[in-house]
Protein backbone atom coordinates (compact mmCIF):
# COMPACT_ATOMS: atom_id res chain seq x y z
CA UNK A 1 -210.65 140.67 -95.89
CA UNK A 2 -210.51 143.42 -93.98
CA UNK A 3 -207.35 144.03 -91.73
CA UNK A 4 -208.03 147.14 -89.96
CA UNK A 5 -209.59 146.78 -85.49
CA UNK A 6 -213.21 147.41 -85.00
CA UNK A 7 -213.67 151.32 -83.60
CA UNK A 8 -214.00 149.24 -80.49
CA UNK A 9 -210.68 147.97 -80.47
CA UNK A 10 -209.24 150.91 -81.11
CA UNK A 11 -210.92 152.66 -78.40
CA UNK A 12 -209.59 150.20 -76.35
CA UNK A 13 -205.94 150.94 -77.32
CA UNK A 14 -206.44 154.11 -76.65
CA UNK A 15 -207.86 154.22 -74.07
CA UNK A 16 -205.91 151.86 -72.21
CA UNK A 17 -202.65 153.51 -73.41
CA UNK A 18 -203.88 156.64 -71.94
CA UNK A 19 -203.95 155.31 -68.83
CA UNK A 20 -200.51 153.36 -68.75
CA UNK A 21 -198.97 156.72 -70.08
CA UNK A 22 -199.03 157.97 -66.25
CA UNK A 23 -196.90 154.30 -65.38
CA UNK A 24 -194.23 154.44 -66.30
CA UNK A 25 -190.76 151.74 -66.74
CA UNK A 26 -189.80 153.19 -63.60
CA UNK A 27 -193.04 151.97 -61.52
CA UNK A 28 -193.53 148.62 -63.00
CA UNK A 29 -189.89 148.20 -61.65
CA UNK A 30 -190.85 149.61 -58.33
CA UNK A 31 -193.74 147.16 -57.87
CA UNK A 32 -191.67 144.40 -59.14
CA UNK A 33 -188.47 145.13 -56.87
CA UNK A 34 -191.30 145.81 -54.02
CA UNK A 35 -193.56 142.53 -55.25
CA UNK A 36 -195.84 144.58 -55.09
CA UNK A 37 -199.31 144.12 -56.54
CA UNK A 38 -199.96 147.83 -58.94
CA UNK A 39 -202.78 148.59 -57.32
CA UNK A 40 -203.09 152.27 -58.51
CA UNK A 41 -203.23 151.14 -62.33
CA UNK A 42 -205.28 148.54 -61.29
CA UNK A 43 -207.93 151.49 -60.12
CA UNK A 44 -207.59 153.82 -62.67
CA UNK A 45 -207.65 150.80 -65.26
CA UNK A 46 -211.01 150.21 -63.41
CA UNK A 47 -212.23 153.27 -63.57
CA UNK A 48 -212.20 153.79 -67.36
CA UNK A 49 -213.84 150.48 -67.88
CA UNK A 50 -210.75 148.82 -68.92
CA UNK A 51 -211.03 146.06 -66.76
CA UNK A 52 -214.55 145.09 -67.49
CA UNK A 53 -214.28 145.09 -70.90
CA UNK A 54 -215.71 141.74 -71.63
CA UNK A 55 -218.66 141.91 -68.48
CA UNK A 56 -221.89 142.04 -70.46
CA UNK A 57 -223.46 145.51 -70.28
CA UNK A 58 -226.55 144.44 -68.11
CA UNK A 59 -224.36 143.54 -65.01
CA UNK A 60 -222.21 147.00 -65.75
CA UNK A 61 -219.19 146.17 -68.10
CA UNK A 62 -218.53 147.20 -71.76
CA UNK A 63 -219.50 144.25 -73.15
CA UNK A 64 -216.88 143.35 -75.27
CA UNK A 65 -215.25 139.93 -76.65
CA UNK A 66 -211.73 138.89 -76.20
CA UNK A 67 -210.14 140.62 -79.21
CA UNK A 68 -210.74 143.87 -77.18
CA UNK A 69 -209.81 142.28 -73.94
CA UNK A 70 -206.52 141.31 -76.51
CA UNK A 71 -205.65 144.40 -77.75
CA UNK A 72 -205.88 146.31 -73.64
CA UNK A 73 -203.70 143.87 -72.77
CA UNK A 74 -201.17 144.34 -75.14
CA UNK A 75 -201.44 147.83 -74.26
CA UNK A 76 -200.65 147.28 -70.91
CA UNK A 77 -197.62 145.25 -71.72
CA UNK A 78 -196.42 147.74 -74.40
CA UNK A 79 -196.22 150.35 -72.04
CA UNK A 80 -193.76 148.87 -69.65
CA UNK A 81 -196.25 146.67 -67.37
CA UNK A 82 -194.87 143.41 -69.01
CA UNK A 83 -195.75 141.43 -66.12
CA UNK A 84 -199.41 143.19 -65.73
CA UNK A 85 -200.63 140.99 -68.52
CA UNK A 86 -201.57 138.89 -65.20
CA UNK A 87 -204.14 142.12 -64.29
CA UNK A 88 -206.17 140.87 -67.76
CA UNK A 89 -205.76 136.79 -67.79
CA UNK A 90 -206.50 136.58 -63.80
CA UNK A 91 -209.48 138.74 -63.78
CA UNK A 92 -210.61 139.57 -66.84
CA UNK A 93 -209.78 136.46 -68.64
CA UNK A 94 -210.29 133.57 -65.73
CA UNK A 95 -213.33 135.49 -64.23
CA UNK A 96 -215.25 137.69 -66.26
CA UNK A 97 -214.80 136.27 -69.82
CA UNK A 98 -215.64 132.48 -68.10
CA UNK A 99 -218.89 133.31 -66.14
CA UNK A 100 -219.83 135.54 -68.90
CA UNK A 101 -220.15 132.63 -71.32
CA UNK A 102 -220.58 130.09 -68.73
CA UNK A 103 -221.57 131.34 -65.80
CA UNK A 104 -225.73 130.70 -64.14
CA UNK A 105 -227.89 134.00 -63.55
CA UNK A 106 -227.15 133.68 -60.41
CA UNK A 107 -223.26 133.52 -60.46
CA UNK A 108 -223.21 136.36 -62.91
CA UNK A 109 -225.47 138.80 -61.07
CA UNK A 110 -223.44 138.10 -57.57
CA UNK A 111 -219.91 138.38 -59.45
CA UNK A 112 -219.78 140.09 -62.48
CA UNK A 113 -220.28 143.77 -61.31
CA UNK A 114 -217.62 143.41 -58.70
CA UNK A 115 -215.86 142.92 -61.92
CA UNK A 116 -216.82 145.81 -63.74
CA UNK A 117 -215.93 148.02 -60.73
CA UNK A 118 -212.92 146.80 -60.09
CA UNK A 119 -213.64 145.59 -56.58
CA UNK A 120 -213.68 141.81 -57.45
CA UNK A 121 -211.04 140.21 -58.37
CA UNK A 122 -209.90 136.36 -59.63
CA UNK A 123 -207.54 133.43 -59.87
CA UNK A 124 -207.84 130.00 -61.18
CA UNK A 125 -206.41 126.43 -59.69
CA UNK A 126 -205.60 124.18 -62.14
CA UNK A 127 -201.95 123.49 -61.85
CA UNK A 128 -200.74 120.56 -59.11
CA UNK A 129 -197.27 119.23 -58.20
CA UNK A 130 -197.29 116.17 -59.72
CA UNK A 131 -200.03 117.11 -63.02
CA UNK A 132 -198.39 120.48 -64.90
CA UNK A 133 -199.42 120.38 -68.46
CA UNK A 134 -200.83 116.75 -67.96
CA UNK A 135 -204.48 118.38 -66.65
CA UNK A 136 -206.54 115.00 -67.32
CA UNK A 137 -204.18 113.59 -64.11
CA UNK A 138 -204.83 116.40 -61.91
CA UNK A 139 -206.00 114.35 -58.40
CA UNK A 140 -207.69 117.49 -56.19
CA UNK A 141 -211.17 115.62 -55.82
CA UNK A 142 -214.52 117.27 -54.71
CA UNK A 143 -216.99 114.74 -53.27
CA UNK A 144 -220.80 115.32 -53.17
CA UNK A 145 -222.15 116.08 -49.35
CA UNK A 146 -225.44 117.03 -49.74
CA UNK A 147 -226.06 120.07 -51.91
CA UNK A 148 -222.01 120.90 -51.32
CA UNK A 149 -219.17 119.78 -53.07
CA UNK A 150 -216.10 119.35 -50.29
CA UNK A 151 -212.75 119.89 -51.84
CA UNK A 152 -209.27 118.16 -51.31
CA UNK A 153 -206.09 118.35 -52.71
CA UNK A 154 -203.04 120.81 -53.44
CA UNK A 155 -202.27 122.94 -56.32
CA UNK A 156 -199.17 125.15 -57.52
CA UNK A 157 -198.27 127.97 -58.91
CA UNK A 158 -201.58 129.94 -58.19
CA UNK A 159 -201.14 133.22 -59.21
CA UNK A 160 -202.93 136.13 -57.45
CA UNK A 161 -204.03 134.17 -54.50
CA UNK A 162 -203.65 137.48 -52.35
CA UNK A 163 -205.85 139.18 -54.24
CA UNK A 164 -208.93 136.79 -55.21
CA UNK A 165 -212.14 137.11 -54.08
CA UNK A 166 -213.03 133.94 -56.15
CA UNK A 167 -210.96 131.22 -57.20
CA UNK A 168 -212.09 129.03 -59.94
CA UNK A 169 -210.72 125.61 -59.18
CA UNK A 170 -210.37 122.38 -61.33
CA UNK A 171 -211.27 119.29 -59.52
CA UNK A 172 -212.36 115.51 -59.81
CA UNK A 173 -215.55 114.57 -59.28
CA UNK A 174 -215.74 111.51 -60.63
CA UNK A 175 -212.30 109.86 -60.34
CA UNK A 176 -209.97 108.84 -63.34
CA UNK A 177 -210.47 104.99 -63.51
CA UNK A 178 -214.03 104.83 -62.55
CA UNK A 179 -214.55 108.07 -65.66
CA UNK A 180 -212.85 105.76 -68.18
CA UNK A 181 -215.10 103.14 -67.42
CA UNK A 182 -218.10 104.28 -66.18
CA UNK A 183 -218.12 107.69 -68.51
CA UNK A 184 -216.52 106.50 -71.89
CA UNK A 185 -213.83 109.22 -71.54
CA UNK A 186 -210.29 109.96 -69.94
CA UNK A 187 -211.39 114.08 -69.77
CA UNK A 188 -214.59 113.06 -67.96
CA UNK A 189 -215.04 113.64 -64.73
CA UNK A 190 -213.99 116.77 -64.30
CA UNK A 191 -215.99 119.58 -62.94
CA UNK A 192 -214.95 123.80 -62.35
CA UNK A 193 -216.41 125.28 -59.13
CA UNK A 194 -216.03 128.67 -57.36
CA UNK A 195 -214.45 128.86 -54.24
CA UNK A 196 -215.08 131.82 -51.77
CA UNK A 197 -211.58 132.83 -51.03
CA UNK A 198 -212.25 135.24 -48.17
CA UNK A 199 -214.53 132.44 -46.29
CA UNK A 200 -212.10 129.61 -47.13
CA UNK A 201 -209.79 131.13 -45.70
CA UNK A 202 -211.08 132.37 -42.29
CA UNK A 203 -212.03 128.84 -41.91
CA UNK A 204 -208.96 127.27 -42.31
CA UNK A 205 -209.92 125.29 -45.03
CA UNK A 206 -207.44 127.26 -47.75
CA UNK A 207 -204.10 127.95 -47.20
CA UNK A 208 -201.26 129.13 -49.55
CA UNK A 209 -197.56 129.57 -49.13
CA UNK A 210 -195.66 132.11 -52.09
CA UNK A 211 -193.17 130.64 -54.30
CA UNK A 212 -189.85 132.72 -54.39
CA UNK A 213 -189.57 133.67 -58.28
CA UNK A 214 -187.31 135.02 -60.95
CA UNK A 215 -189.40 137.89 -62.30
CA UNK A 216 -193.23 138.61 -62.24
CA UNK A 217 -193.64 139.82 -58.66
CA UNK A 218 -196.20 142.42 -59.52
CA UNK A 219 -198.52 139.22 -58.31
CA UNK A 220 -197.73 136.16 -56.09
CA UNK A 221 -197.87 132.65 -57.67
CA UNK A 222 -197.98 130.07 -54.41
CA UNK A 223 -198.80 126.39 -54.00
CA UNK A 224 -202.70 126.15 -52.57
CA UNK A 225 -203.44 123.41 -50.30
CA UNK A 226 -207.63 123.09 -50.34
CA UNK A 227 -208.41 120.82 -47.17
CA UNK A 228 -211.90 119.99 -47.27
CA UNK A 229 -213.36 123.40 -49.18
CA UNK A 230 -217.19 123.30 -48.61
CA UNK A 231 -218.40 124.48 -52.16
CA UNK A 232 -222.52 124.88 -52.76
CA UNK A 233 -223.13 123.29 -56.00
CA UNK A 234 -224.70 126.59 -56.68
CA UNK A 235 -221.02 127.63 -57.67
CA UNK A 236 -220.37 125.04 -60.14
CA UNK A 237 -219.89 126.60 -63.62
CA UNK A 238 -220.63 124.09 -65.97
CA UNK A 239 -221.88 120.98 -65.87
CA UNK A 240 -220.76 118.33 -62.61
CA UNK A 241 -218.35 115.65 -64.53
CA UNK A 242 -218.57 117.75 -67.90
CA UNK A 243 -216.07 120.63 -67.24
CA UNK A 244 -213.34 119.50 -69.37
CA UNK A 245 -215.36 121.62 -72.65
CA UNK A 246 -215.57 124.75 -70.61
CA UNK A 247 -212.17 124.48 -69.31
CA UNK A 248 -210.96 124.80 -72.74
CA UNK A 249 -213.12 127.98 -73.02
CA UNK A 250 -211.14 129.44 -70.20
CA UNK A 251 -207.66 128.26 -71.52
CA UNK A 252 -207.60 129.02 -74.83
CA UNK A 253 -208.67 132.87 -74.01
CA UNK A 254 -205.71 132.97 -71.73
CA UNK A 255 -203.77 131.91 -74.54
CA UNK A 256 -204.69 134.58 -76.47
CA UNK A 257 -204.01 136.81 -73.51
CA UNK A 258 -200.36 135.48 -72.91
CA UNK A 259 -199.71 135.74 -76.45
CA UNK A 260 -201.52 139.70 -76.45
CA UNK A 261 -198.82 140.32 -73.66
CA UNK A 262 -196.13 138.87 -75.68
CA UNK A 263 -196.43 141.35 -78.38
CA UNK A 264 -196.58 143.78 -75.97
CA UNK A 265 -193.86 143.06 -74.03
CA UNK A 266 -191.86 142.87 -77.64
CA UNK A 267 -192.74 146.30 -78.44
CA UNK A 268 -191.40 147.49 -74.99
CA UNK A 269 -188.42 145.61 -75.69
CA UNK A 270 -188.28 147.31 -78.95
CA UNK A 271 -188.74 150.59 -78.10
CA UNK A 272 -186.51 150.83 -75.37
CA UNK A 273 -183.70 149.02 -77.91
CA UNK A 274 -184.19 151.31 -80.63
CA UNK A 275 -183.95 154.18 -78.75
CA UNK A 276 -181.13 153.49 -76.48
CA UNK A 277 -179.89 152.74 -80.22
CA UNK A 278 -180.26 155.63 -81.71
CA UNK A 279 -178.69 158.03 -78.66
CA UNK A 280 -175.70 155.93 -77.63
CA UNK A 281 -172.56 157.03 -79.51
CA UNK A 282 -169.53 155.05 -79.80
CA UNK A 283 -166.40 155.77 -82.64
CA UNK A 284 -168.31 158.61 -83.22
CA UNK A 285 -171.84 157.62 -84.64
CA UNK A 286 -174.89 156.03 -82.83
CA UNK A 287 -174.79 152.11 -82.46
CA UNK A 288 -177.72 151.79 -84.14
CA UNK A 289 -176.45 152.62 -87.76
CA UNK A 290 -174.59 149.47 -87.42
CA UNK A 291 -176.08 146.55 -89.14
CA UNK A 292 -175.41 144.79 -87.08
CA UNK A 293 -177.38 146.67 -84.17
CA UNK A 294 -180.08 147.78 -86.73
CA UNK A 295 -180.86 144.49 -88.67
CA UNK A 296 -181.40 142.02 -85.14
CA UNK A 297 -183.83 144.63 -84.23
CA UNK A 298 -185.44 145.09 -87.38
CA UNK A 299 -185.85 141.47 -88.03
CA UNK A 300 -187.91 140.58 -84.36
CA UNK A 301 -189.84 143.82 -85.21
CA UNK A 302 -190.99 141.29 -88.42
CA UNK A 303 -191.48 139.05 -86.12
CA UNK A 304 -193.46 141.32 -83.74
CA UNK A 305 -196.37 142.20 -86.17
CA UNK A 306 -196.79 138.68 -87.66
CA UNK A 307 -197.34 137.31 -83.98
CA UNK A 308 -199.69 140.72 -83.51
CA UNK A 309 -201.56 139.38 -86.28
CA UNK A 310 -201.89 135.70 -85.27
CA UNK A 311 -202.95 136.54 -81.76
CA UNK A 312 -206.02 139.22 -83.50
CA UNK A 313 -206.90 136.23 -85.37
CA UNK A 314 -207.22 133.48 -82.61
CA UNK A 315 -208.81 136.06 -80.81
CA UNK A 316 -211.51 136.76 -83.47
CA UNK A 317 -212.11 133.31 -84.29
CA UNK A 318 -212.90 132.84 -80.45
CA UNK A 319 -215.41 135.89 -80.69
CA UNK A 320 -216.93 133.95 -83.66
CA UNK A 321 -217.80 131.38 -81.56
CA UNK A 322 -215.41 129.31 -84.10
CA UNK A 323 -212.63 126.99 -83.66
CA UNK A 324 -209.29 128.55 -82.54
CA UNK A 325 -207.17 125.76 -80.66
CA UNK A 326 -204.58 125.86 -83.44
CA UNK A 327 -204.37 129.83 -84.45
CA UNK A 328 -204.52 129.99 -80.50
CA UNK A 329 -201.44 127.55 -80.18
CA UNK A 330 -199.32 129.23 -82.68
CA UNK A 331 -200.31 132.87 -81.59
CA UNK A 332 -198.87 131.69 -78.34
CA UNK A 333 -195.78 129.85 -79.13
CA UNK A 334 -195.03 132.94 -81.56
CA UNK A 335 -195.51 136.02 -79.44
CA UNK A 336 -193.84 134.05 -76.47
CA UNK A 337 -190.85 133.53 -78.64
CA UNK A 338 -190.30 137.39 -80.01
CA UNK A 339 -190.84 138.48 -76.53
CA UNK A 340 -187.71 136.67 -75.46
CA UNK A 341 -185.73 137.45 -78.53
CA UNK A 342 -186.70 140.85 -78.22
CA UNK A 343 -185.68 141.14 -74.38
CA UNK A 344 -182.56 139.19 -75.19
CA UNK A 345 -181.79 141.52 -78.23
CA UNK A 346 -182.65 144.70 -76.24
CA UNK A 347 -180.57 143.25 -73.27
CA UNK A 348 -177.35 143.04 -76.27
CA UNK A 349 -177.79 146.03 -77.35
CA UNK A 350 -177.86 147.92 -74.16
CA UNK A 351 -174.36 146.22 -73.51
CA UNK A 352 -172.86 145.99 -69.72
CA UNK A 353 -175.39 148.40 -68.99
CA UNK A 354 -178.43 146.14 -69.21
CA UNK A 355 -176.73 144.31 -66.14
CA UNK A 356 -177.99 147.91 -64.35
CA UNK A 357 -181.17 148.48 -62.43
CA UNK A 358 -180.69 151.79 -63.58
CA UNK A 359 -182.35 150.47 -67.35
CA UNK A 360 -185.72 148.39 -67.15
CA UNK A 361 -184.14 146.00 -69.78
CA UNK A 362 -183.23 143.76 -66.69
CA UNK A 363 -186.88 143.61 -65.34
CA UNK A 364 -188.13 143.14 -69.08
CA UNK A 365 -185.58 140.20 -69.51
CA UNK A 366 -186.70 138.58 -66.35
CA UNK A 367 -190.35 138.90 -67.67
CA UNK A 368 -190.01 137.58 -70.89
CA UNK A 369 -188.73 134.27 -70.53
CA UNK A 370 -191.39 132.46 -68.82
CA UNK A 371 -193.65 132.95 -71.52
CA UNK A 372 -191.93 130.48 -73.53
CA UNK A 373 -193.27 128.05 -70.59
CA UNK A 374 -196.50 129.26 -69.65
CA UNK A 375 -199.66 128.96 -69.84
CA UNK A 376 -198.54 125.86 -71.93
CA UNK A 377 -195.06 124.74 -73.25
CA UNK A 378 -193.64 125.77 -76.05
CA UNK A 379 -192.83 121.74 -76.80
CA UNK A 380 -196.77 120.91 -76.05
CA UNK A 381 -197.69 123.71 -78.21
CA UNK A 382 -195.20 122.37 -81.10
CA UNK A 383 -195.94 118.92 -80.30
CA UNK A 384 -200.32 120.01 -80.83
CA UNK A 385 -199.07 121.53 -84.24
CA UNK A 386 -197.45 118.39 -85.25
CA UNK A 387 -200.30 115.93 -84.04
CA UNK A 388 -203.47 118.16 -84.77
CA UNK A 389 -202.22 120.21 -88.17
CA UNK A 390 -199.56 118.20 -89.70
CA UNK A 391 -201.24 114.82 -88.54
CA UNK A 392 -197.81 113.16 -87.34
CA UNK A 393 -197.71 110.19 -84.97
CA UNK A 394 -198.56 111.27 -80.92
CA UNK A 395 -195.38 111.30 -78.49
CA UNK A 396 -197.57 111.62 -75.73
């Protein structure tokens, strides 16, 4: 076995941590306290091919697999740009790794070197008020018209909305009862399409209103309303009624990419602990030569590099074209989990003074925490480990 990244990967690090080197804790707080979206990483993260990592080479990217697209986005998140892990899974991850392995000729040479360049960017709609982690009872329906699919129904916390040029949306096309019966399967049915945000929009046809959040403001997550979408069944990706298989191709890679930017963000939790640590004096030495400073930190530091290697794993079995659902579960539940510890350790150790917008603990604490509920709940996750590895009875 052989442990050590591909010269590719490691490029990538570098590379990418090059570039985050000129952001610094103080402008991912900036752009958070702002909400607003880091547009000047975003371009230079463009520029040095960072962002089209995983766009094959013929339509101008570097084309890379996800364990690359893994390791810049723990880069990103290491650096201080905890919540920018959304720059890789929106874009990246929803658009570029999808229509690269899915995508038609067509869609790929229209989208993919927007990509590359950095003037394209994504979001996906899968998410709706009353069907969270339950996806097989999502209810947004697109019915055939012609050679268009028209598209109905609301969805929620859509992040990046602002931003998109594309959305790819989940929707029904064949609906739930009539799939069972007429289809032999409760995930039939289901179909992934490209909307044109832009058009959608200056037709009236999308609308969006922002959700007011706790932390992550670098993008905007909203509720979508879709009110009759006209979509050209030239932007279906996948098959119509057999999108549930490639909708697991898009959500186990932002998995991985949740669980990349919960190592990260443990490492910037880390490093800003241990330093503030090893400076801060009180009865005359630095708090960090007490145990019981040192030995918190040193344990979710542990804790760090076994979730670092979990997510490289998932992330190379994916590349392998090999199954990954349950390396890709625990990989998530695991980096989500250090990420908070870490923030809530570094937030300790900092004392009174982590209550201060003067330290980027706050901003890091904020961060952390909803990884431990999305993309997918820890419970869900812990529930697919029981069911699917340990082969207990379903609860759900």
């Amino acid at each position: 076995m052989d442990f050590d990244l591909p010269e590719s990967a490691v490029a990538v690090r570098d590379g990418v941590a090059a570039v985050a080197a000129k952001y610094d804790h103080a402008y991912w707080s900036a752009c958070e306290d702002e909400h607003r979206f880091p547009s000047e990483a975003w371009r230079d993260l463009a520029d040095g091919g960072w962002i089209g990592l995983c766009v094959p080479e013929e339509h101008g990217g570097g084309g890379q697999g996800m364990l690359e697209l893994a390791v810049a986005c723990e880069t990103l998140a290491a650096s201080g740009g905890t919540a920018a892990i959304f720059l890789y899974i929106l874009t990246p991850g929803f658009g570029a790794m999808t229509l690269a392995r899915h995508g038609t000729e067509e869609q790929q040479r229209r989208i993919l070197p927007g990509i590359a360049e950095g003037r394209t960017q994504f979001c996906m709609a899968l998410t709706e008020p009353d069907a969270g982690s339950n996806a097989v009872e999502i209810r947004t329906s697109a019915r055939l018209d012609g050679d268009e699919l028209v598209v109905r129904g609301q969805k929620i916390w859509i992040s990046g909305v602002e931003n998109a040029e594309w959305m790819l949306v989940v929707a029904r096309t064949t609906p739930a009862a009539e799939a069972r019966e007429k289809l032999g399967s409760r995930t039939a049915g289901f179909t992934l399409l490209l909307v044109d945000v832009k058009a959608a929009l200056a037709d009236g046809t999308l609308s969006y209103t922002p959700i007011p959040k706790l932390g992550g403001n670098v993008v905007t997550s909203s509720q979508v309303f879709l009110d009759d979408v006209r979509v050209p069944l030239s932007h279906v990706v996948g098959p119509v009624d057999g999108g549930f298989p490639v909708l697991w191709d898009v959500l186990n890679p932002e998995r991985i990419l949740a669980a990349a930017g919960g190592v990260g963000g443990a490492e910037a939790a880390l490093r800003l602990a241990a330093d503030y640590a090893s400076t801060r004096e009180v009865f005359g030495r630095p708090i960090g030569a007490n145990q019981a400073i040192q030995f918190p930190l040193a344990q979710l530091k542990a804790k760090t590099e076994l979730a670092r290697l979990m997510t490289y794993q998932a992330a190379w079995l994916f590349d392998q074209g090999r199954p990954c659902g349950n390396e890709t579960n625990i990989a998530k539940l695991t980096a989500a989990q250090v990420a908070w510890e870490s923030a809530n350790q570094a937030f300790q150790t900092f004392g009174g003074m982590a209550y201060s917008k003067e330290y980027p603990v706050e901003r890091l604490f904020r961060d952390s925490r909803i990884g431990k509920n999305i993309p997918v709940a820890e419970e869900l996750i812990l529930a697919h480990i029981g069911t699917q590895m340990l082969n207990l009875p379903r609860s759900y």
